[in-house]
PDB file of N, CA and C in Angstrom:
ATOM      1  N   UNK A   1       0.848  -1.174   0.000  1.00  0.00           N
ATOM      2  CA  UNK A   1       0.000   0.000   0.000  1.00  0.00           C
ATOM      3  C   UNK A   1       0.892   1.235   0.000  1.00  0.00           C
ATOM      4  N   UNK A   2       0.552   2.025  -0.808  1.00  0.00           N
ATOM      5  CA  UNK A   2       1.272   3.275  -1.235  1.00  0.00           C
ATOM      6  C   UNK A   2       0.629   4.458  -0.731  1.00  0.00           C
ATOM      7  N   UNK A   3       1.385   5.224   0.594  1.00  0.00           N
ATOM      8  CA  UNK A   3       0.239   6.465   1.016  1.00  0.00           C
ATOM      9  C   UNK A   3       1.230   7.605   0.796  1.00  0.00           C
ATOM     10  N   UNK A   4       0.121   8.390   0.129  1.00  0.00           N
ATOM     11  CA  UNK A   4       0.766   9.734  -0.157  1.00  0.00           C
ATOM     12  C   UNK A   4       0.150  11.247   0.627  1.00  0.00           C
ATOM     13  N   UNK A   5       0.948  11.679   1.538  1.00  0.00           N
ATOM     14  CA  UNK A   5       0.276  12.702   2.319  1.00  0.00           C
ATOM     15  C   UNK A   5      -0.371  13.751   1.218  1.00  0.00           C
ATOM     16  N   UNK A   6      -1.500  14.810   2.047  1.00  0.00           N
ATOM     17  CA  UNK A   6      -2.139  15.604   1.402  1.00  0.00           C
ATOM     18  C   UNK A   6      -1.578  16.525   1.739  1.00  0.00           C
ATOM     19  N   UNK A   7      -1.636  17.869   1.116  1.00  0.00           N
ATOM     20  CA  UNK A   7      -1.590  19.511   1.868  1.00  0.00           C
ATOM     21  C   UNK A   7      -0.116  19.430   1.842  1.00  0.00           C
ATOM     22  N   UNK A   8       0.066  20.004   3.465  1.00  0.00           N
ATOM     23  CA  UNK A   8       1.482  20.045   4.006  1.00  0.00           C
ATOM     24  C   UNK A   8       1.480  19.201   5.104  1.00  0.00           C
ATOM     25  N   UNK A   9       1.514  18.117   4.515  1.00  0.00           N
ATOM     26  CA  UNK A   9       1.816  16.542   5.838  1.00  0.00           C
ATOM     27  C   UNK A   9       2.819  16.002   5.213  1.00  0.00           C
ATOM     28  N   UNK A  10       3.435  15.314   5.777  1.00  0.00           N
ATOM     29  CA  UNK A  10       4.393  14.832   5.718  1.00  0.00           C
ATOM     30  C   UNK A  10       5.108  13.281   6.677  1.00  0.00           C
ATOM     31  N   UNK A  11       4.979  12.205   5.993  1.00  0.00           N
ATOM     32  CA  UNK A  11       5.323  11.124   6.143  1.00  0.00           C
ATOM     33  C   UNK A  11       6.515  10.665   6.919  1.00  0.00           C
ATOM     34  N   UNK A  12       6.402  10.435   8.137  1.00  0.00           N
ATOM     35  CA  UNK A  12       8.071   9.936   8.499  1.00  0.00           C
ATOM     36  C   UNK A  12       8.043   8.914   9.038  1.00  0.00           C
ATOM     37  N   UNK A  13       9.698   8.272   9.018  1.00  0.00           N
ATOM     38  CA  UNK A  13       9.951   6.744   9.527  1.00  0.00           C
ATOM     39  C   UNK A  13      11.098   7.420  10.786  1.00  0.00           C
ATOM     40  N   UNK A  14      10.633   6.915  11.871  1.00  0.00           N
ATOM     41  CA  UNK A  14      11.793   7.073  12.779  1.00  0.00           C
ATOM     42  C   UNK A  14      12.589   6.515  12.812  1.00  0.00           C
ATOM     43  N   UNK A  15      14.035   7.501  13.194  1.00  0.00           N
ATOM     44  CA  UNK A  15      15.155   6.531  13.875  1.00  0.00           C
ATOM     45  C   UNK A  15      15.192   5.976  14.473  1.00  0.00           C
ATOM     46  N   UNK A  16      15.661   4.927  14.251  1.00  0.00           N
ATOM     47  CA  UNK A  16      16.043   3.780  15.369  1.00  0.00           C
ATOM     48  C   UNK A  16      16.862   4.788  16.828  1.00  0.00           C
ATOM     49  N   UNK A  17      17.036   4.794  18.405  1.00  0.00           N
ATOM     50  CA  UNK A  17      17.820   5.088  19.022  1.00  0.00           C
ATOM     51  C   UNK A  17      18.504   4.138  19.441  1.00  0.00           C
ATOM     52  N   UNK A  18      19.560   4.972  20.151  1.00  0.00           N
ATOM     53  CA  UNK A  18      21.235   4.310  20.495  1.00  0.00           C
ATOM     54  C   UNK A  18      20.533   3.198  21.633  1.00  0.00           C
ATOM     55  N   UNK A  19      21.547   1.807  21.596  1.00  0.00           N
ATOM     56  CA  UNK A  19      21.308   0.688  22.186  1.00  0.00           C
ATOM     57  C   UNK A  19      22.211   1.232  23.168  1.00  0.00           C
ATOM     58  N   UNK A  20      22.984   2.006  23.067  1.00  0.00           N
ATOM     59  CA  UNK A  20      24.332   2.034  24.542  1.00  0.00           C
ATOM     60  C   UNK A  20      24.438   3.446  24.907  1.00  0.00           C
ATOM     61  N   UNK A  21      24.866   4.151  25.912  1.00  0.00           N
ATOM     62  CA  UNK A  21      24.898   5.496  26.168  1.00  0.00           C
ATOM     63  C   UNK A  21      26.158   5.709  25.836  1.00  0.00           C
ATOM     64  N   UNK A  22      26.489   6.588  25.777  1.00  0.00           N
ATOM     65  CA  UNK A  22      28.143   7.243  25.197  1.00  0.00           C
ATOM     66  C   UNK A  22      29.371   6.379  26.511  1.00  0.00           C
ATOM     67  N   UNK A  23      28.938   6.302  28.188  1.00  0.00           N
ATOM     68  CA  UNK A  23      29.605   5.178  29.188  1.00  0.00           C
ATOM     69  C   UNK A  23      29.896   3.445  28.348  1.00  0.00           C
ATOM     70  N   UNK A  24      28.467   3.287  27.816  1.00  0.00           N
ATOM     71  CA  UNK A  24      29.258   2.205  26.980  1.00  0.00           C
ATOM     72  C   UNK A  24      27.852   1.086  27.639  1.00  0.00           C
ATOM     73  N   UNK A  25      26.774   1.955  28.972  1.00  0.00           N
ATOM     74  CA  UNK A  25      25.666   0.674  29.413  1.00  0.00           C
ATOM     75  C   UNK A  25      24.949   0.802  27.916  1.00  0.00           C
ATOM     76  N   UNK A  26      24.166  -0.508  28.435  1.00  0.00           N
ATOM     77  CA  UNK A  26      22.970  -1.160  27.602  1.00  0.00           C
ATOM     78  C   UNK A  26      21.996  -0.263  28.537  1.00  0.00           C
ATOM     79  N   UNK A  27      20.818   0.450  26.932  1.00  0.00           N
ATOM     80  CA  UNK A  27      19.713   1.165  27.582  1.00  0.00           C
ATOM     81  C   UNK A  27      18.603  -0.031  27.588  1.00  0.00           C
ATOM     82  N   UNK A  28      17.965  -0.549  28.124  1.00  0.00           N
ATOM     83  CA  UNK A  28      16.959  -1.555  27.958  1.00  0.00           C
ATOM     84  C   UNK A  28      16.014  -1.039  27.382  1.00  0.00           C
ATOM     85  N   UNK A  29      14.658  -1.368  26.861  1.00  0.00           N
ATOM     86  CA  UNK A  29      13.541  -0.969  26.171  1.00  0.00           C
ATOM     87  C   UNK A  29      12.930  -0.514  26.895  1.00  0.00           C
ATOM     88  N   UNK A  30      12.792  -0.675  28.028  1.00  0.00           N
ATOM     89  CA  UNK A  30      11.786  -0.297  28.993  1.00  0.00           C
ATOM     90  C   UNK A  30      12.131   0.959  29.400  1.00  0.00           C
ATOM     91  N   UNK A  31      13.195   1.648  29.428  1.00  0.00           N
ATOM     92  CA  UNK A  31      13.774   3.168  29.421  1.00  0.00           C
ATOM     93  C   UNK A  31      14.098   3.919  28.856  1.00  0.00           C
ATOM     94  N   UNK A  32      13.915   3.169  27.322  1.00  0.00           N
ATOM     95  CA  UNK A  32      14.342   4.078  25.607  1.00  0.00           C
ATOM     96  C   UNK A  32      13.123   4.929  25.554  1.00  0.00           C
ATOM     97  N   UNK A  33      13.199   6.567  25.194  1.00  0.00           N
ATOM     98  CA  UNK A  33      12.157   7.129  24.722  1.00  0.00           C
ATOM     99  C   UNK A  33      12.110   7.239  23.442  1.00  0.00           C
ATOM    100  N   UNK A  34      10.833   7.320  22.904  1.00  0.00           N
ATOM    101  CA  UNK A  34      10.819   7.489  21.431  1.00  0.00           C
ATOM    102  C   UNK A  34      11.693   8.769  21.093  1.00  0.00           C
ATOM    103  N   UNK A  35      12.668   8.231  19.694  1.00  0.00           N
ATOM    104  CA  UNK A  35      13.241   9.835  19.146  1.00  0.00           C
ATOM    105  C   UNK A  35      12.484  10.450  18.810  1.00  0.00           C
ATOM    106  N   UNK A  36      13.121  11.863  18.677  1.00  0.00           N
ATOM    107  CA  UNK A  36      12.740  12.966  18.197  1.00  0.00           C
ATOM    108  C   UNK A  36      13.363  13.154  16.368  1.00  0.00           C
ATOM    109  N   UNK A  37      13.813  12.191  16.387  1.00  0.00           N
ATOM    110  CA  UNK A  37      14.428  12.096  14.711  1.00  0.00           C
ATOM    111  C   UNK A  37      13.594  11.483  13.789  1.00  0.00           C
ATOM    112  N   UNK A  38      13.998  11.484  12.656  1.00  0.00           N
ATOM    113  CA  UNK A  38      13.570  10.470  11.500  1.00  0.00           C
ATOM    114  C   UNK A  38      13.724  11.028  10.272  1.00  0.00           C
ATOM    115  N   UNK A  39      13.322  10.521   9.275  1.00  0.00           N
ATOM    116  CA  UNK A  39      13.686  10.546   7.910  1.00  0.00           C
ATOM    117  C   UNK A  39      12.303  10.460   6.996  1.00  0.00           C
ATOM    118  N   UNK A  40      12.193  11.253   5.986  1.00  0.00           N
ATOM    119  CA  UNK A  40      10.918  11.450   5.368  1.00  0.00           C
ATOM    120  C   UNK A  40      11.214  10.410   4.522  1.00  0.00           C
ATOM    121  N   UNK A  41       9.502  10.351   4.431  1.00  0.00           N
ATOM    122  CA  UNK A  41       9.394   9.126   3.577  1.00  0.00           C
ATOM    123  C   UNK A  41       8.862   9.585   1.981  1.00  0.00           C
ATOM    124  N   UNK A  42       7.564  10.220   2.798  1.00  0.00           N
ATOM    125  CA  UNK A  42       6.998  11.384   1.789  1.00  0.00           C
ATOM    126  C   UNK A  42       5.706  12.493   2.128  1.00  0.00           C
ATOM    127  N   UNK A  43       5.999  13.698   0.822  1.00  0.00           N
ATOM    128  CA  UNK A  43       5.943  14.709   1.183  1.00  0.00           C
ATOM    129  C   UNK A  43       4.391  15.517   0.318  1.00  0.00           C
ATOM    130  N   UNK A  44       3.398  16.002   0.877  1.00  0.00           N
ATOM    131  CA  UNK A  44       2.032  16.115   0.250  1.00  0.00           C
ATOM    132  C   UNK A  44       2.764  17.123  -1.156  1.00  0.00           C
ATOM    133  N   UNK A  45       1.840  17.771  -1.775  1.00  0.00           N
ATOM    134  CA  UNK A  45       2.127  19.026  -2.485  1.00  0.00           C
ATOM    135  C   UNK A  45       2.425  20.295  -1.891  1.00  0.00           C
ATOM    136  N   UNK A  46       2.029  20.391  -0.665  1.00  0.00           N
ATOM    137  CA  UNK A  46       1.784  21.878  -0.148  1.00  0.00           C
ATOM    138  C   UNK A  46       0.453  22.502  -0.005  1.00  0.00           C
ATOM    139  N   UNK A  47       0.291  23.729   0.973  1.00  0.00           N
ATOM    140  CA  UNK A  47      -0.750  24.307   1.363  1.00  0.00           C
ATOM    141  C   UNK A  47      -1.071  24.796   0.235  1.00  0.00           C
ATOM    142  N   UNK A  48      -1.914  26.234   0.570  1.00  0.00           N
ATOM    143  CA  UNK A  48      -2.759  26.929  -0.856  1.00  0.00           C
ATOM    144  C   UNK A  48      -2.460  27.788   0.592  1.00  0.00           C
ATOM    145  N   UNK A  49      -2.454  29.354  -0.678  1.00  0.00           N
ATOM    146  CA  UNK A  49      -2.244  30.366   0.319  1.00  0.00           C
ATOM    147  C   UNK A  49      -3.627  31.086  -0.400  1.00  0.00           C
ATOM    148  N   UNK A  50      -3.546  32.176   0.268  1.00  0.00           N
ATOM    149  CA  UNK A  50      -5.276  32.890  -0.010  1.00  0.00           C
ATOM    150  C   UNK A  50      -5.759  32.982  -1.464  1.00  0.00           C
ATOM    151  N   UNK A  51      -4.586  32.840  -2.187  1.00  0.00           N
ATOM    152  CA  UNK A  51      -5.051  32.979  -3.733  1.00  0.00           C
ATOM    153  C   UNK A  51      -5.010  32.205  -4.442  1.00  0.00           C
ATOM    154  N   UNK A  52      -4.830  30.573  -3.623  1.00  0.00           N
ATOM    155  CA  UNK A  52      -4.875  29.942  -4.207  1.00  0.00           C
ATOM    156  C   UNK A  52      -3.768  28.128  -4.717  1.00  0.00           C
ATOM    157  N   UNK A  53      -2.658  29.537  -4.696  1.00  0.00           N
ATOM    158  CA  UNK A  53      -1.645  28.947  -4.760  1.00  0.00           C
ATOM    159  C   UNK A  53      -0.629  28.149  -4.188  1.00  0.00           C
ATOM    160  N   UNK A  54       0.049  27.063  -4.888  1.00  0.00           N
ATOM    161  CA  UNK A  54       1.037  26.092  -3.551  1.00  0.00           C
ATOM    162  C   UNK A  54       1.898  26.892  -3.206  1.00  0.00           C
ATOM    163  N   UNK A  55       1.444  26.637  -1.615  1.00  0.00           N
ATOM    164  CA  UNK A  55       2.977  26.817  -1.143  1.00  0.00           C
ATOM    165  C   UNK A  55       3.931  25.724  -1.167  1.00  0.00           C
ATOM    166  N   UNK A  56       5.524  26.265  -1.306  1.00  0.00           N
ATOM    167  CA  UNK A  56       6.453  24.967  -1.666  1.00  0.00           C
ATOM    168  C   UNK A  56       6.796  24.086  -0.696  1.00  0.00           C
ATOM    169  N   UNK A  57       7.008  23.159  -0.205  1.00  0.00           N
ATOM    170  CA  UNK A  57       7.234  22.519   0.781  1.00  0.00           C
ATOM    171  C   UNK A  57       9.481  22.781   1.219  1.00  0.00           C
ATOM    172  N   UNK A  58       9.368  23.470   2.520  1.00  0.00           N
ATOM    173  CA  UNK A  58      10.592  22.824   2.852  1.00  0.00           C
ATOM    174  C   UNK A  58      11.553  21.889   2.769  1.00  0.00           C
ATOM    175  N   UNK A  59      10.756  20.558   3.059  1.00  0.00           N
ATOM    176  CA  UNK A  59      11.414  19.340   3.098  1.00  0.00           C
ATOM    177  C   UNK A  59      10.735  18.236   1.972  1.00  0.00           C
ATOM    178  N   UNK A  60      11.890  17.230   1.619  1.00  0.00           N
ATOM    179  CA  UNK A  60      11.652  16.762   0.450  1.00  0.00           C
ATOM    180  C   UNK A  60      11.831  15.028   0.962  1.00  0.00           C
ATOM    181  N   UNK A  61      11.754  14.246   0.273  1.00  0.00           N
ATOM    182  CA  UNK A  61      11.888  12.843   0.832  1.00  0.00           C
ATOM    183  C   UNK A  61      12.877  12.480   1.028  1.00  0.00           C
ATOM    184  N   UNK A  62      13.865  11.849   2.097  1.00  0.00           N
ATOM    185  CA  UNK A  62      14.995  11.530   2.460  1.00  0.00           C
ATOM    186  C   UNK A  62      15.810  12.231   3.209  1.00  0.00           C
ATOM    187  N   UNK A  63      15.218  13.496   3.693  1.00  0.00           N
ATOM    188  CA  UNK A  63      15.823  14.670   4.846  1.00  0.00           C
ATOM    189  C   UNK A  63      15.684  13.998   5.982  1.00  0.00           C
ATOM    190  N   UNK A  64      17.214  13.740   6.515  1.00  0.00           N
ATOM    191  CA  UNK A  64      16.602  13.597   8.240  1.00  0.00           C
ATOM    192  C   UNK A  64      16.240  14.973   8.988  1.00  0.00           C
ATOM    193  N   UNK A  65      15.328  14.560   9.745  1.00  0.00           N
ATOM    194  CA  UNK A  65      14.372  16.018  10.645  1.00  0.00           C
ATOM    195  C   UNK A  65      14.617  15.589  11.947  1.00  0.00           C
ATOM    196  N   UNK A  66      14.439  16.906  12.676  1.00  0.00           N
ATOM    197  CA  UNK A  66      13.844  17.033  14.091  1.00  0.00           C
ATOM    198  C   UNK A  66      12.327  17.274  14.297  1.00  0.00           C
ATOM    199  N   UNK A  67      11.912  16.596  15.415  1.00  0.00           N
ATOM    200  CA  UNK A  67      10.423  17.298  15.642  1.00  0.00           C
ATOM    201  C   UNK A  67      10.262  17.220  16.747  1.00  0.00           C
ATOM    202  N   UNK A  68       9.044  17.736  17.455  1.00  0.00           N
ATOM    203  CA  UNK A  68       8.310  17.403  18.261  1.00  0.00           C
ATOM    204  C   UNK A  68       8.345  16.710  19.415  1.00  0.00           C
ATOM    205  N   UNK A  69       8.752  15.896  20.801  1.00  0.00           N
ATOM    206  CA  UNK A  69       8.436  14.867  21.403  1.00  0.00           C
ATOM    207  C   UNK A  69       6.664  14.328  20.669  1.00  0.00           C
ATOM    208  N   UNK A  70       6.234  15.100  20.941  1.00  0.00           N
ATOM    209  CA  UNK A  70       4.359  14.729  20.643  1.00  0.00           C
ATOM    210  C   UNK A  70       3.550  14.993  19.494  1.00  0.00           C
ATOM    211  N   UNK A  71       4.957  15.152  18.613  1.00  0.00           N
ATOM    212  CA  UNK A  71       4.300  15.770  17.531  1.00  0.00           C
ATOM    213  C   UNK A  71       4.065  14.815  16.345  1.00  0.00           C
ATOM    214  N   UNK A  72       2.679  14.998  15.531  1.00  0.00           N
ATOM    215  CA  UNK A  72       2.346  13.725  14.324  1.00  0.00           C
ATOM    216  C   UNK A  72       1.294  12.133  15.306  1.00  0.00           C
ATOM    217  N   UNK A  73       1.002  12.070  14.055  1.00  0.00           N
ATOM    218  CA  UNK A  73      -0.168  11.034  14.564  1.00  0.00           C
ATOM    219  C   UNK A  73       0.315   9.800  14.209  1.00  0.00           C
ATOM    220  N   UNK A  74       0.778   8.315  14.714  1.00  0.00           N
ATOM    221  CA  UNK A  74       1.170   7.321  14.471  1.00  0.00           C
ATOM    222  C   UNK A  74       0.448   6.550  13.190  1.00  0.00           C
ATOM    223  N   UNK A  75       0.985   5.844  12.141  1.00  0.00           N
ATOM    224  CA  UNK A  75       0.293   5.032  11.283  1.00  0.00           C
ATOM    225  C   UNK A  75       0.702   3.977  10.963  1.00  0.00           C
ATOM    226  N   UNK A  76       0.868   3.135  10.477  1.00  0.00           N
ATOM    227  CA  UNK A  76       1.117   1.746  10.177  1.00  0.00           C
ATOM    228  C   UNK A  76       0.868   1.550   8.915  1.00  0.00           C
ATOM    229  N   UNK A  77       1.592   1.684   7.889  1.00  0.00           N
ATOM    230  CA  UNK A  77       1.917   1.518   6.529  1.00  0.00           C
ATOM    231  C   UNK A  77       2.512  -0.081   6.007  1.00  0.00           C
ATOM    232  N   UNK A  78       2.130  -0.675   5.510  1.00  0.00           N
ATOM    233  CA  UNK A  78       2.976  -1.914   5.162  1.00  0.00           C
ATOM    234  C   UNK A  78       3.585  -2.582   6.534  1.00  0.00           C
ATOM    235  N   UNK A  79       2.907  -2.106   7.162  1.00  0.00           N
ATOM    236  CA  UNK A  79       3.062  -3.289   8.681  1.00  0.00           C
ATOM    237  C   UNK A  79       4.295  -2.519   9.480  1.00  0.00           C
ATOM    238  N   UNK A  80       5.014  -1.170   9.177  1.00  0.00           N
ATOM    239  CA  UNK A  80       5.761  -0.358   9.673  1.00  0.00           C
ATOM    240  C   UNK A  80       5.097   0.807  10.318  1.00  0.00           C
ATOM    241  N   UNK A  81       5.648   0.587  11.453  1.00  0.00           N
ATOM    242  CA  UNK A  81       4.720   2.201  12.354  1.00  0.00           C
ATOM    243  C   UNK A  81       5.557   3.490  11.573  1.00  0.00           C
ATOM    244  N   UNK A  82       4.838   4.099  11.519  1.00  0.00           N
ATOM    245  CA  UNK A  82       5.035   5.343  11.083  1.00  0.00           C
ATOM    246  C   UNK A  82       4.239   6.831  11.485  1.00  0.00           C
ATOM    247  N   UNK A  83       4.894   8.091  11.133  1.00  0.00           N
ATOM    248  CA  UNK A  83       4.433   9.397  12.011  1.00  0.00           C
ATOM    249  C   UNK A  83       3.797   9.840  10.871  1.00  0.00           C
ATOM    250  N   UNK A  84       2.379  10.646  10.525  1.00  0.00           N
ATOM    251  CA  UNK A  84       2.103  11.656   9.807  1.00  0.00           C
ATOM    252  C   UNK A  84       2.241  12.884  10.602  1.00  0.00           C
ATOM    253  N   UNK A  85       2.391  13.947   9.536  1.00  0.00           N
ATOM    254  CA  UNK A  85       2.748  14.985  10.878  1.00  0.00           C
ATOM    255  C   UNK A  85       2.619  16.360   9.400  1.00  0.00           C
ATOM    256  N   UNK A  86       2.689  17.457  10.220  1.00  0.00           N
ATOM    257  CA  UNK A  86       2.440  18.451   9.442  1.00  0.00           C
ATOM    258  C   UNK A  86       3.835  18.878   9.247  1.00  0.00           C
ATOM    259  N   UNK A  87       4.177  20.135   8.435  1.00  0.00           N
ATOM    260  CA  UNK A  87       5.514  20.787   8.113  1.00  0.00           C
ATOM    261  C   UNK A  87       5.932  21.462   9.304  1.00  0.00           C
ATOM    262  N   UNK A  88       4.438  21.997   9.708  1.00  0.00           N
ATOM    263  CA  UNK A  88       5.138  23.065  10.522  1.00  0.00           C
ATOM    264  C   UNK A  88       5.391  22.492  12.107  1.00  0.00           C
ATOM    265  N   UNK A  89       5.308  21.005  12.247  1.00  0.00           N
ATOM    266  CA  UNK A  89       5.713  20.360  13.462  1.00  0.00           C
ATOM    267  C   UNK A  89       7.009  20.208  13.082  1.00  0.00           C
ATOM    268  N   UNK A  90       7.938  20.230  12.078  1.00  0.00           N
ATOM    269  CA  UNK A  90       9.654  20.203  11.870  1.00  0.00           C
ATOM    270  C   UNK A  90       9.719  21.106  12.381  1.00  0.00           C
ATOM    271  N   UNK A  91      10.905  20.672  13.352  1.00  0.00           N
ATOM    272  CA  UNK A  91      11.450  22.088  13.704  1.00  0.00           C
ATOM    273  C   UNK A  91      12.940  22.107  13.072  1.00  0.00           C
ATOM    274  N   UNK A  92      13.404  21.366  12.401  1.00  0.00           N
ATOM    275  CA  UNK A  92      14.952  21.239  11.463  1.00  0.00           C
ATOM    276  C   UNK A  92      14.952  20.050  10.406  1.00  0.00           C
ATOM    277  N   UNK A  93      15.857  20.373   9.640  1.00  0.00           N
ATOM    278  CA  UNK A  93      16.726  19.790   9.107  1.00  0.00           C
ATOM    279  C   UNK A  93      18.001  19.344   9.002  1.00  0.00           C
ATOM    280  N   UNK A  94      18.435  18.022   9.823  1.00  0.00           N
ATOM    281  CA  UNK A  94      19.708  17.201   9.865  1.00  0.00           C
ATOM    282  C   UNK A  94      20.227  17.192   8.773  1.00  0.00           C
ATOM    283  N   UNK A  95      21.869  17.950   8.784  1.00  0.00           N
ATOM    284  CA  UNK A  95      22.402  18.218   7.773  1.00  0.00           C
ATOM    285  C   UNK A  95      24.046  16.911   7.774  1.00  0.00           C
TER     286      UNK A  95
END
């Protein structure tokens, strides 16, 4: 199944986080928080501004981003959890 966001939404797959802390312990699952990272998957057309017209989208498919702790609504695509989320919940682009 092939989903393609509408507007200015935008599709993401999270990063995986670190199994070890920079000391070198094992974080167990039970104390990992979800990242704040990930990587687009894909990207609507853009808003319409009063006259009509698209606005361009920032981010394009394959940008790693920052967002949110709470930001985007969980989905499940091809049996992979995944975030929909709007543009303006990015707050960067991982360069």
């Amino acid at each position: 199944m092939a989903l393609t966001p509408l507007h200015d939404r935008v599709l993401v797959k999270r990063t995986e986080s670190e199994e070890k802390t920079a000391g070198g312990l094992i974080i167990p699952d039970s104390a990992k928080e979800k990242p704040a990272e990930g990587e687009v998957v894909a990207v609507g057309a853009g808003a319409r501004d009063e006259d009509g017209d698209r606005i361009a989208m920032d981010v394009k498919a394959g940008d790693r981003i920052l967002f949110g702790k709470w930001s985007g609504t969980e989905v499940t695509v091809d049996g992979e959890e995944m975030l929909m989320m709007k543009e303006s919940d990015i707050m960067g682009i991982i360069s």
